[in-house]
PDB file of N, CA and C in Angstrom:
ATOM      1  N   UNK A   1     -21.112  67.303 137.017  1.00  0.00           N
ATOM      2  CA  UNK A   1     -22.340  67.953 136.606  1.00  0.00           C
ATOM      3  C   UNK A   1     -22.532  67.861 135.094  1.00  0.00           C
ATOM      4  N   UNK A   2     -21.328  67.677 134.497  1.00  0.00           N
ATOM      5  CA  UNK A   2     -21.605  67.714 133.017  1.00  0.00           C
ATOM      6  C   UNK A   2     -22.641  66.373 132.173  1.00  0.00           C
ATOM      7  N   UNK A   3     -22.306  65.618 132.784  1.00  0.00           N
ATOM      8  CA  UNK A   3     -22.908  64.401 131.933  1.00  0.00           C
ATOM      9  C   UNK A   3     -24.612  64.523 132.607  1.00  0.00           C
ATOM     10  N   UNK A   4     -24.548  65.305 133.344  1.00  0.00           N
ATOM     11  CA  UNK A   4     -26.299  65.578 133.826  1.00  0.00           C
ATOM     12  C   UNK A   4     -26.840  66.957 133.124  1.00  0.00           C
ATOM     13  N   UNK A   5     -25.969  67.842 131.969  1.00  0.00           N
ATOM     14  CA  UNK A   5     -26.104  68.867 132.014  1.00  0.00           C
ATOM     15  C   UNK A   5     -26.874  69.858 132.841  1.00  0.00           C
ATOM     16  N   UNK A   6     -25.507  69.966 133.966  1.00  0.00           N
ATOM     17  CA  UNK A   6     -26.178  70.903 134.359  1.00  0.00           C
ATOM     18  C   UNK A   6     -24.919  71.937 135.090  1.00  0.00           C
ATOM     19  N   UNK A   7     -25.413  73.117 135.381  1.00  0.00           N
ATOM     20  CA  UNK A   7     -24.385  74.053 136.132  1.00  0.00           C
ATOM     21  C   UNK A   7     -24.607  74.148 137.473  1.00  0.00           C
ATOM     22  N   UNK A   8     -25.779  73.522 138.275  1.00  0.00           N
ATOM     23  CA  UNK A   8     -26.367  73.398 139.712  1.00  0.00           C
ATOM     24  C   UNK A   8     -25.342  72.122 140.423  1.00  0.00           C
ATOM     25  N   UNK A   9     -25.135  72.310 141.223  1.00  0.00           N
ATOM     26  CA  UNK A   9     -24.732  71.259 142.379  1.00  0.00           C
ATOM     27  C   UNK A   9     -26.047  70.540 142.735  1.00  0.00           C
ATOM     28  N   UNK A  10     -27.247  71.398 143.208  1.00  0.00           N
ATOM     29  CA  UNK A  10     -28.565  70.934 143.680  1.00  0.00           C
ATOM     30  C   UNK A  10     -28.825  69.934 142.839  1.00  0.00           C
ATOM     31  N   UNK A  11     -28.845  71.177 140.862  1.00  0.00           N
ATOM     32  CA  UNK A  11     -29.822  70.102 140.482  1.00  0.00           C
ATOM     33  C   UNK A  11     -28.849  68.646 139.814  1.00  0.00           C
ATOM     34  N   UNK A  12     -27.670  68.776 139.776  1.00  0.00           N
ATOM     35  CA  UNK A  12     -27.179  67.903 139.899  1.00  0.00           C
ATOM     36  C   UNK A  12     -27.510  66.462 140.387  1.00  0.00           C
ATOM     37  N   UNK A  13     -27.547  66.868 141.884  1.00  0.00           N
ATOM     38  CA  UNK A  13     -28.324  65.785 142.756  1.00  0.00           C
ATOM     39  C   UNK A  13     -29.456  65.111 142.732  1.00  0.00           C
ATOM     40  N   UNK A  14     -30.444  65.751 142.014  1.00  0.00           N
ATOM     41  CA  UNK A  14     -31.471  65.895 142.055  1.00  0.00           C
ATOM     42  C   UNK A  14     -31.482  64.696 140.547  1.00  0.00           C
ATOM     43  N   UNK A  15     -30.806  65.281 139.848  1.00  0.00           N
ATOM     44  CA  UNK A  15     -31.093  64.352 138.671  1.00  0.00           C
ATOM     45  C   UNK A  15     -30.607  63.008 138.840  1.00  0.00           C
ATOM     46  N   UNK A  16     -28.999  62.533 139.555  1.00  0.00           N
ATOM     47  CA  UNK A  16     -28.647  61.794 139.885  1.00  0.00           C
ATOM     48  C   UNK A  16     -29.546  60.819 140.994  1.00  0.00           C
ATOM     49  N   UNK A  17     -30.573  61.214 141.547  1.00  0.00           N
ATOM     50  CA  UNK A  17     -31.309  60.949 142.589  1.00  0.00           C
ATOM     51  C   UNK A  17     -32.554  60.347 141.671  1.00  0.00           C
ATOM     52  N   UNK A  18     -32.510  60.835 140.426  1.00  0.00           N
ATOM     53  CA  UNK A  18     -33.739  60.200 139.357  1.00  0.00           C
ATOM     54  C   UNK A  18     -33.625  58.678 138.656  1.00  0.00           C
ATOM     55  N   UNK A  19     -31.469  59.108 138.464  1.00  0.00           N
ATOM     56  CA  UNK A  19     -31.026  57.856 137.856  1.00  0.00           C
ATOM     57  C   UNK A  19     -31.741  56.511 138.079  1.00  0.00           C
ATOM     58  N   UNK A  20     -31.945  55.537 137.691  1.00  0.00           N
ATOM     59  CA  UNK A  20     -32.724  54.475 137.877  1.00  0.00           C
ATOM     60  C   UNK A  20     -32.636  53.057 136.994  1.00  0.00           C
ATOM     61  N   UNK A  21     -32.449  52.447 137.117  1.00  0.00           N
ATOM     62  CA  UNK A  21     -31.523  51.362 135.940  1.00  0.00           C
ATOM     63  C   UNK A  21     -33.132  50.114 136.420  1.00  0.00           C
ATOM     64  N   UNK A  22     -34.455  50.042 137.027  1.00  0.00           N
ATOM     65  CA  UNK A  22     -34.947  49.070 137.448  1.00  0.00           C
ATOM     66  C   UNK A  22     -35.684  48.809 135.734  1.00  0.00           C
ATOM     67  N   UNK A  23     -35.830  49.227 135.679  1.00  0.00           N
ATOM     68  CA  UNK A  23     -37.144  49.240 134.337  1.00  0.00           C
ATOM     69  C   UNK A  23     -36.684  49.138 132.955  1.00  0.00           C
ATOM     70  N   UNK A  24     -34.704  49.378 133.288  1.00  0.00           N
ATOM     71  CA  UNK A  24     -34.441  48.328 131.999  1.00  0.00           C
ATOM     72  C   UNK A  24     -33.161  47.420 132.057  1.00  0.00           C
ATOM     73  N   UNK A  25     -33.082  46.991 133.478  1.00  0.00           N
ATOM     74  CA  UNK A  25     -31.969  46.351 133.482  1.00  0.00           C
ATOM     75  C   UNK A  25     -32.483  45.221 133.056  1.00  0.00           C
ATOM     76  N   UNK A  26     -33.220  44.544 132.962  1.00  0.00           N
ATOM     77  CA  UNK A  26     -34.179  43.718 132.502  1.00  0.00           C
ATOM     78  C   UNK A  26     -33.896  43.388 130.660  1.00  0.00           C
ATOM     79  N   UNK A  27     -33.449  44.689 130.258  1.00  0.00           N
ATOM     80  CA  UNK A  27     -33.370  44.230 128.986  1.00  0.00           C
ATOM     81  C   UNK A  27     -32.363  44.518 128.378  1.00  0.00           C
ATOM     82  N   UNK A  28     -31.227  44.398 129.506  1.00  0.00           N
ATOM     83  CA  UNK A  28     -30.038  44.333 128.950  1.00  0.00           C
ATOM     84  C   UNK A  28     -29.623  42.966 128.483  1.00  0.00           C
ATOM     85  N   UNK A  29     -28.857  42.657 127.410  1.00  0.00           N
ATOM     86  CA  UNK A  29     -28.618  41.645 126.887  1.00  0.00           C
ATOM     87  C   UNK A  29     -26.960  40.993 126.634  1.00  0.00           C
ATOM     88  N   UNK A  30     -26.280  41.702 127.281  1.00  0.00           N
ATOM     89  CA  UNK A  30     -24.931  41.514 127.111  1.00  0.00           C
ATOM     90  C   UNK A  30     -24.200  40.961 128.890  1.00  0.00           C
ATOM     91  N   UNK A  31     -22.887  40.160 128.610  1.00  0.00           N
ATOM     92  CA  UNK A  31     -22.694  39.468 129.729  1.00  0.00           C
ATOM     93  C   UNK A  31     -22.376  40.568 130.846  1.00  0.00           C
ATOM     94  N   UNK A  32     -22.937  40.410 131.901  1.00  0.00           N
ATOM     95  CA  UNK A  32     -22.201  42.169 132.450  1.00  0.00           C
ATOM     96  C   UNK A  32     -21.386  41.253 134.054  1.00  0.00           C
ATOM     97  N   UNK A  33     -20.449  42.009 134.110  1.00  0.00           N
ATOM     98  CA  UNK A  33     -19.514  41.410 135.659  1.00  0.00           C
ATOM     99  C   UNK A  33     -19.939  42.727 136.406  1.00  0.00           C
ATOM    100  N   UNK A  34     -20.567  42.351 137.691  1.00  0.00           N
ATOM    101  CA  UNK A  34     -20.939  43.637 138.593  1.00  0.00           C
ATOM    102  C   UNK A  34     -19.866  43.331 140.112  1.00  0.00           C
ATOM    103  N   UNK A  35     -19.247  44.628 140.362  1.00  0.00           N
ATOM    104  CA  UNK A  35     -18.245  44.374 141.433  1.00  0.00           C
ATOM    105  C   UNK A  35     -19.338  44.363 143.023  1.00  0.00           C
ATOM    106  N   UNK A  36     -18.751  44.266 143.790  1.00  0.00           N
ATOM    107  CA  UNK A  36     -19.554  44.571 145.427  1.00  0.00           C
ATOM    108  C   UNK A  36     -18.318  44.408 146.181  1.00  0.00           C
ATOM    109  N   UNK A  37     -17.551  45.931 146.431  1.00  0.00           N
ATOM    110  CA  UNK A  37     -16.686  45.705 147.523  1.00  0.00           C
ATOM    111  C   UNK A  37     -17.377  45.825 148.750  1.00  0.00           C
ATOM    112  N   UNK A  38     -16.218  45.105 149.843  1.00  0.00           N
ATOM    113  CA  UNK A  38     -17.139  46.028 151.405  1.00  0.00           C
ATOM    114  C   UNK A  38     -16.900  46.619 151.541  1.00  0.00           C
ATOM    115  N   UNK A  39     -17.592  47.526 152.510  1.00  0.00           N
ATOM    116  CA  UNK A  39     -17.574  49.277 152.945  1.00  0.00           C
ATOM    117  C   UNK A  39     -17.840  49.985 151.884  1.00  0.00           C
ATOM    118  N   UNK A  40     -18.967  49.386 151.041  1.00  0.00           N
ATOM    119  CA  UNK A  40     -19.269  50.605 149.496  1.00  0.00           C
ATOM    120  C   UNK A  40     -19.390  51.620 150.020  1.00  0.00           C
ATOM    121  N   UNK A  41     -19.416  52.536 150.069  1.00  0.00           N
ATOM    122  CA  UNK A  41     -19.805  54.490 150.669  1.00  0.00           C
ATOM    123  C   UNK A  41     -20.521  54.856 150.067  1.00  0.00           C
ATOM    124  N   UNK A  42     -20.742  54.908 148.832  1.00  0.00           N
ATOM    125  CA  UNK A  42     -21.828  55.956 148.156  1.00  0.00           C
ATOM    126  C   UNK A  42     -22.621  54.683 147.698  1.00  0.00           C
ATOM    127  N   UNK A  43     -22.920  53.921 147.251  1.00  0.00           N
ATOM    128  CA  UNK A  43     -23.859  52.667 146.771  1.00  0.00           C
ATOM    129  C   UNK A  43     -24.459  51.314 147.629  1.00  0.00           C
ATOM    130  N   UNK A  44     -24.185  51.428 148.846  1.00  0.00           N
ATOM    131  CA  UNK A  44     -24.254  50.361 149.526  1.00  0.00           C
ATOM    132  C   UNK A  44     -25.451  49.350 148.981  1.00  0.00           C
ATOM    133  N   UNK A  45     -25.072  48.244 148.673  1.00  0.00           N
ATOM    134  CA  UNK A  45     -26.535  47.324 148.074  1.00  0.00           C
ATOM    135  C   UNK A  45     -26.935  47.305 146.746  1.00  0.00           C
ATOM    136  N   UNK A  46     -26.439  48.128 145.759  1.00  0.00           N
ATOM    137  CA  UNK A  46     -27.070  48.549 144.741  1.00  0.00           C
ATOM    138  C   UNK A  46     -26.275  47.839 143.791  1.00  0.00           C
ATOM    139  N   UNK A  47     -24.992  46.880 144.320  1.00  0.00           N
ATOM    140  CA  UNK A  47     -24.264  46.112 142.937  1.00  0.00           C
ATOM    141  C   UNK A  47     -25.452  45.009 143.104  1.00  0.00           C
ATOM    142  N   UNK A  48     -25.996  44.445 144.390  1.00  0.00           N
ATOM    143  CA  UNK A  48     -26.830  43.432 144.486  1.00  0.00           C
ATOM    144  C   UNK A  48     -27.943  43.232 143.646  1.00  0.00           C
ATOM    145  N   UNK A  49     -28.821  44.829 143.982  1.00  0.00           N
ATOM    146  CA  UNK A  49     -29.666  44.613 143.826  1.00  0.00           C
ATOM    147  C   UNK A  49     -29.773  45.165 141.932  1.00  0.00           C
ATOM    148  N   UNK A  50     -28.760  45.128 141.311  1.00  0.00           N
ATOM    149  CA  UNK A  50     -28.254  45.234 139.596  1.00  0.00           C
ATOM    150  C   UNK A  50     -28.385  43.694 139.520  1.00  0.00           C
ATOM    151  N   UNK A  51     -27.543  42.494 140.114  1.00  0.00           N
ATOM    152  CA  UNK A  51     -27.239  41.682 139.954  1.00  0.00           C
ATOM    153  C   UNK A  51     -28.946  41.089 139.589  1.00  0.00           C
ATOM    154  N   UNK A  52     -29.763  41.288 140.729  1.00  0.00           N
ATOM    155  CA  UNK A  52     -31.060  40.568 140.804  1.00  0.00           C
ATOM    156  C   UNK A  52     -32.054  40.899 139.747  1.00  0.00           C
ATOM    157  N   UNK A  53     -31.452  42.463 139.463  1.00  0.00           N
ATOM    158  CA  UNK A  53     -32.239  42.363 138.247  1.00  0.00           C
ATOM    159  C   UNK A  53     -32.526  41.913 136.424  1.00  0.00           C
ATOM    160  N   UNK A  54     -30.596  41.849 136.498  1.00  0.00           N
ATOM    161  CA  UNK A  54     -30.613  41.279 135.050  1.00  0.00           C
ATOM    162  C   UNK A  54     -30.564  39.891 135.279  1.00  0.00           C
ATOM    163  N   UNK A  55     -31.140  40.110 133.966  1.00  0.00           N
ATOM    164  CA  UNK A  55     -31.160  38.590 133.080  1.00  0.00           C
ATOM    165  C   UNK A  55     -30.462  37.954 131.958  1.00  0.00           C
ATOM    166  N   UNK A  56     -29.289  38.800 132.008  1.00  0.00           N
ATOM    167  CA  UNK A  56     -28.720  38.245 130.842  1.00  0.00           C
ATOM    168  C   UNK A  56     -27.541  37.648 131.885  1.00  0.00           C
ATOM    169  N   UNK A  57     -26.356  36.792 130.995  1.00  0.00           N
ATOM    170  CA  UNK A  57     -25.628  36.051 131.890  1.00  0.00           C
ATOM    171  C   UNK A  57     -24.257  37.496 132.515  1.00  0.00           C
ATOM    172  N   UNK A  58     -24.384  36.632 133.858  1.00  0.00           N
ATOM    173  CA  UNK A  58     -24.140  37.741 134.838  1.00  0.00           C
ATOM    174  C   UNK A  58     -22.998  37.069 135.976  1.00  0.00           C
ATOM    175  N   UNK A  59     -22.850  37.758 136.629  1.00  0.00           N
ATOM    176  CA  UNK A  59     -21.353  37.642 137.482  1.00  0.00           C
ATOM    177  C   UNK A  59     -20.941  38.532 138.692  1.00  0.00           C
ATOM    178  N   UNK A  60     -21.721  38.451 139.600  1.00  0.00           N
ATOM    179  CA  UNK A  60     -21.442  39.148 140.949  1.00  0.00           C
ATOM    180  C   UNK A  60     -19.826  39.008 141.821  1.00  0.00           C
ATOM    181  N   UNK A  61     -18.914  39.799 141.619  1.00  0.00           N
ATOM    182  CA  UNK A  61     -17.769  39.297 142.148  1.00  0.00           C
ATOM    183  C   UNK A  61     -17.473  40.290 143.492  1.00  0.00           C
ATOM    184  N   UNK A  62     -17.077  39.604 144.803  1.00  0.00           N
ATOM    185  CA  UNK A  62     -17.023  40.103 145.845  1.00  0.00           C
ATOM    186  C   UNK A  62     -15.672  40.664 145.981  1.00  0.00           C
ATOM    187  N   UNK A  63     -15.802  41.649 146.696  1.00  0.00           N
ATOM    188  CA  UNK A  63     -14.507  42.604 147.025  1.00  0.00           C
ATOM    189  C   UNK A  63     -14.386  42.293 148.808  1.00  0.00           C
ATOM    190  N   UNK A  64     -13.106  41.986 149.313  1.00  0.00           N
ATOM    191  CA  UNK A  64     -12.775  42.121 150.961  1.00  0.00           C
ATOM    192  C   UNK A  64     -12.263  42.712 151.726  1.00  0.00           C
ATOM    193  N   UNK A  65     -12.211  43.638 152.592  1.00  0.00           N
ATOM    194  CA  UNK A  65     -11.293  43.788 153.482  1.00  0.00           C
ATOM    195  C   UNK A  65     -10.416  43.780 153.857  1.00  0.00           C
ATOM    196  N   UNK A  66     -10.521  41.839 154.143  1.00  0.00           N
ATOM    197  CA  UNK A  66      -9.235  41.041 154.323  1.00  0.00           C
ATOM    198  C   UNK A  66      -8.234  41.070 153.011  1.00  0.00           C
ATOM    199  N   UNK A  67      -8.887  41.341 152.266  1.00  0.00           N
ATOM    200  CA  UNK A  67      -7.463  41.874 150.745  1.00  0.00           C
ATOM    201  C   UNK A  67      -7.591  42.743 150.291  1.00  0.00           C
ATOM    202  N   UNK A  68      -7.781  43.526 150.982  1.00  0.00           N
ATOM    203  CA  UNK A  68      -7.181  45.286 150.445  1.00  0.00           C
ATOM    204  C   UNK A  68      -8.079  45.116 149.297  1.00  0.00           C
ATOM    205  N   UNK A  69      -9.556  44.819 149.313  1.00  0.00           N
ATOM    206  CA  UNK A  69      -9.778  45.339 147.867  1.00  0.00           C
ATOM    207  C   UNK A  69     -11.527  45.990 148.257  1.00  0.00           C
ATOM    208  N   UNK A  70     -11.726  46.466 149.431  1.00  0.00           N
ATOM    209  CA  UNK A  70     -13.112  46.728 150.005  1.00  0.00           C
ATOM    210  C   UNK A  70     -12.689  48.412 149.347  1.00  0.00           C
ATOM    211  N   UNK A  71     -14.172  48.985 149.590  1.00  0.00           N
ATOM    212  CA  UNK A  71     -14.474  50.479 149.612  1.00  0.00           C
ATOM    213  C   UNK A  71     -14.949  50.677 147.685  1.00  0.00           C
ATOM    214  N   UNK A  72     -15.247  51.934 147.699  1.00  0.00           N
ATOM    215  CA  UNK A  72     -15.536  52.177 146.482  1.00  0.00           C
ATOM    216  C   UNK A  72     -14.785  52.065 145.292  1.00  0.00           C
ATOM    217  N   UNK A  73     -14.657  51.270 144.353  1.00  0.00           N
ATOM    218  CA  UNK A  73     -13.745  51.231 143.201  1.00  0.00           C
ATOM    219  C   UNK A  73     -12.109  50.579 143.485  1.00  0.00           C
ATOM    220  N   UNK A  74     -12.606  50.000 144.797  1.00  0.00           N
ATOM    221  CA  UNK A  74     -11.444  48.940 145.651  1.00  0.00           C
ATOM    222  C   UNK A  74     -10.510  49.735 145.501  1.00  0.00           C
ATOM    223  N   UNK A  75      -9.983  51.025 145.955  1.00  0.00           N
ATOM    224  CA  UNK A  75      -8.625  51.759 145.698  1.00  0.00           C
ATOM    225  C   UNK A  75      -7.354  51.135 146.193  1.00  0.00           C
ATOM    226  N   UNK A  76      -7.727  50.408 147.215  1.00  0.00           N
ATOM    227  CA  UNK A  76      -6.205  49.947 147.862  1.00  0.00           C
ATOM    228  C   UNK A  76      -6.136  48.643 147.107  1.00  0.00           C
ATOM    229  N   UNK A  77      -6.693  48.489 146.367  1.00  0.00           N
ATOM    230  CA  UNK A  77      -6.240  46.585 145.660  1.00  0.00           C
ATOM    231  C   UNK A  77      -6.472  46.599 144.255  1.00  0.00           C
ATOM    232  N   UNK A  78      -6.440  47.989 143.719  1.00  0.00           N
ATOM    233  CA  UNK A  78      -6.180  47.882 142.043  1.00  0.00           C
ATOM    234  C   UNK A  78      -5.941  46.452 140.990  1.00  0.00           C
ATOM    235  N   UNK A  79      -4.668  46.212 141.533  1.00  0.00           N
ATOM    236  CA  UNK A  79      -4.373  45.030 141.052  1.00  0.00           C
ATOM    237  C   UNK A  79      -5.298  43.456 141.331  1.00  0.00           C
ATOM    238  N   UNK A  80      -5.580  43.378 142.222  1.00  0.00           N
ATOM    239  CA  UNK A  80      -6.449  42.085 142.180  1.00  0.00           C
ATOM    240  C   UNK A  80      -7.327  42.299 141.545  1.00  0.00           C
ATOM    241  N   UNK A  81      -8.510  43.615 141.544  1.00  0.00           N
ATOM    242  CA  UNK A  81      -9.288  43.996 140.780  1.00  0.00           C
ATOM    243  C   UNK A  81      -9.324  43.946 139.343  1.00  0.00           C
ATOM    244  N   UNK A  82      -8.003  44.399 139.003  1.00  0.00           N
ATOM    245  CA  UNK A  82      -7.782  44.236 137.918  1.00  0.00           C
ATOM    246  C   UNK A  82      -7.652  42.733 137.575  1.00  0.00           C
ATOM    247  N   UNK A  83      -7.168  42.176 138.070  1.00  0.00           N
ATOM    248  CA  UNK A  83      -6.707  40.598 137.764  1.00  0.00           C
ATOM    249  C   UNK A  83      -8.338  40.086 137.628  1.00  0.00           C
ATOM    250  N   UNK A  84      -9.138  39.940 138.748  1.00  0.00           N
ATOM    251  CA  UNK A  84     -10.195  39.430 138.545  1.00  0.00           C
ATOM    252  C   UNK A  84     -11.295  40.284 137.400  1.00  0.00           C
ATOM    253  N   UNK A  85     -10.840  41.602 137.102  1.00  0.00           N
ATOM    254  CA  UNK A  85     -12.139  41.610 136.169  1.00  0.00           C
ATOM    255  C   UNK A  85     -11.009  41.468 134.679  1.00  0.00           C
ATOM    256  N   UNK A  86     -10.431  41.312 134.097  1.00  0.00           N
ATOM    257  CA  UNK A  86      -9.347  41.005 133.338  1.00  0.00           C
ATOM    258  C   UNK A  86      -9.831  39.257 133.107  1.00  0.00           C
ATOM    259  N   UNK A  87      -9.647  38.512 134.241  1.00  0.00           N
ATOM    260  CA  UNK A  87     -10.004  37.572 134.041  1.00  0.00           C
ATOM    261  C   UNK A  87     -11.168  36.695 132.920  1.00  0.00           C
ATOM    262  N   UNK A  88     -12.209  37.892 134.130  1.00  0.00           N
ATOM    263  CA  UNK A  88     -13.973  37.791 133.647  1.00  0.00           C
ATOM    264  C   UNK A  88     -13.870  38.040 132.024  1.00  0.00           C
ATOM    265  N   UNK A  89     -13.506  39.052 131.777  1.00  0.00           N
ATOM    266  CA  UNK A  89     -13.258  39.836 130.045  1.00  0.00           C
ATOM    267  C   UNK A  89     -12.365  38.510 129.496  1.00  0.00           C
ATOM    268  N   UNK A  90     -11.343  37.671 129.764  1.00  0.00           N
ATOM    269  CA  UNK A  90     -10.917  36.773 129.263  1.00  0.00           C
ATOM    270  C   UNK A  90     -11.711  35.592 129.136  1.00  0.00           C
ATOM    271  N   UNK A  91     -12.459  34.928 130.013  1.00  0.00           N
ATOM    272  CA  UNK A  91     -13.375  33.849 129.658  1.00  0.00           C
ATOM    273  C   UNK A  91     -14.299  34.394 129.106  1.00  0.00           C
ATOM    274  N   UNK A  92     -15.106  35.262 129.429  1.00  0.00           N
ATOM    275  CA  UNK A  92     -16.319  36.107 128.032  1.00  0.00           C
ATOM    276  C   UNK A  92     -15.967  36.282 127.141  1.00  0.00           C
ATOM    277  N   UNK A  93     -14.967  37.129 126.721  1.00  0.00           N
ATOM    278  CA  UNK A  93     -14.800  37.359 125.266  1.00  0.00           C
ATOM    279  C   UNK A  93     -14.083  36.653 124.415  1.00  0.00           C
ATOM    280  N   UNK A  94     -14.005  35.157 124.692  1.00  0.00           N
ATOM    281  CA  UNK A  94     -13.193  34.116 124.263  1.00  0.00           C
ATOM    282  C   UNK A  94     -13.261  33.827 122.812  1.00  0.00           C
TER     283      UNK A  94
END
């Protein structure tokens, strides 16, 4: 609740429910790596539809199942996660 200031659970939600990245992902300008595990839970679709909207150089990397690295914030596959966005940060920031 804090970074929404607020002391509500409701309005919490409510503000989080406002969040909205369409109207300036557009003018983001820096290289961004966006994850998409499977079985997202709370975001389903929404690394995609980030991906479609910027325009600066970009990097959709898939998360699986089949390697322990699906669900939100890939908990069971830390390490590959790490390896592959480690990676990404190594050829970008070269």
């Amino acid at each position: 609740m804090r970074p929404f200031g607020s002391s509500s659970y409701y309005d919490t939600y409510k503000a989080a429910m406002r969040y909205n990245l369409t109207d300036v992902a557009g003018k983001i300008t820096c290289p961004m790596l966006i994850t998409e595990p499977a079985n997202e839970s709370f975001w389903p679709g929404q690394s995609r539809q980030l991906y479609d909207l910027l325009t600066s150089p970009k990097k959709l990397v898939h998360f699986s199942e089949s390697d322990g690295t699906d669900l939100h914030c890939e908990p069971k596959g830390t390490g590959l996660r790490d390896l592959r966005v480690f990676n990404w940060l190594d050829g970008t920031l070269r």
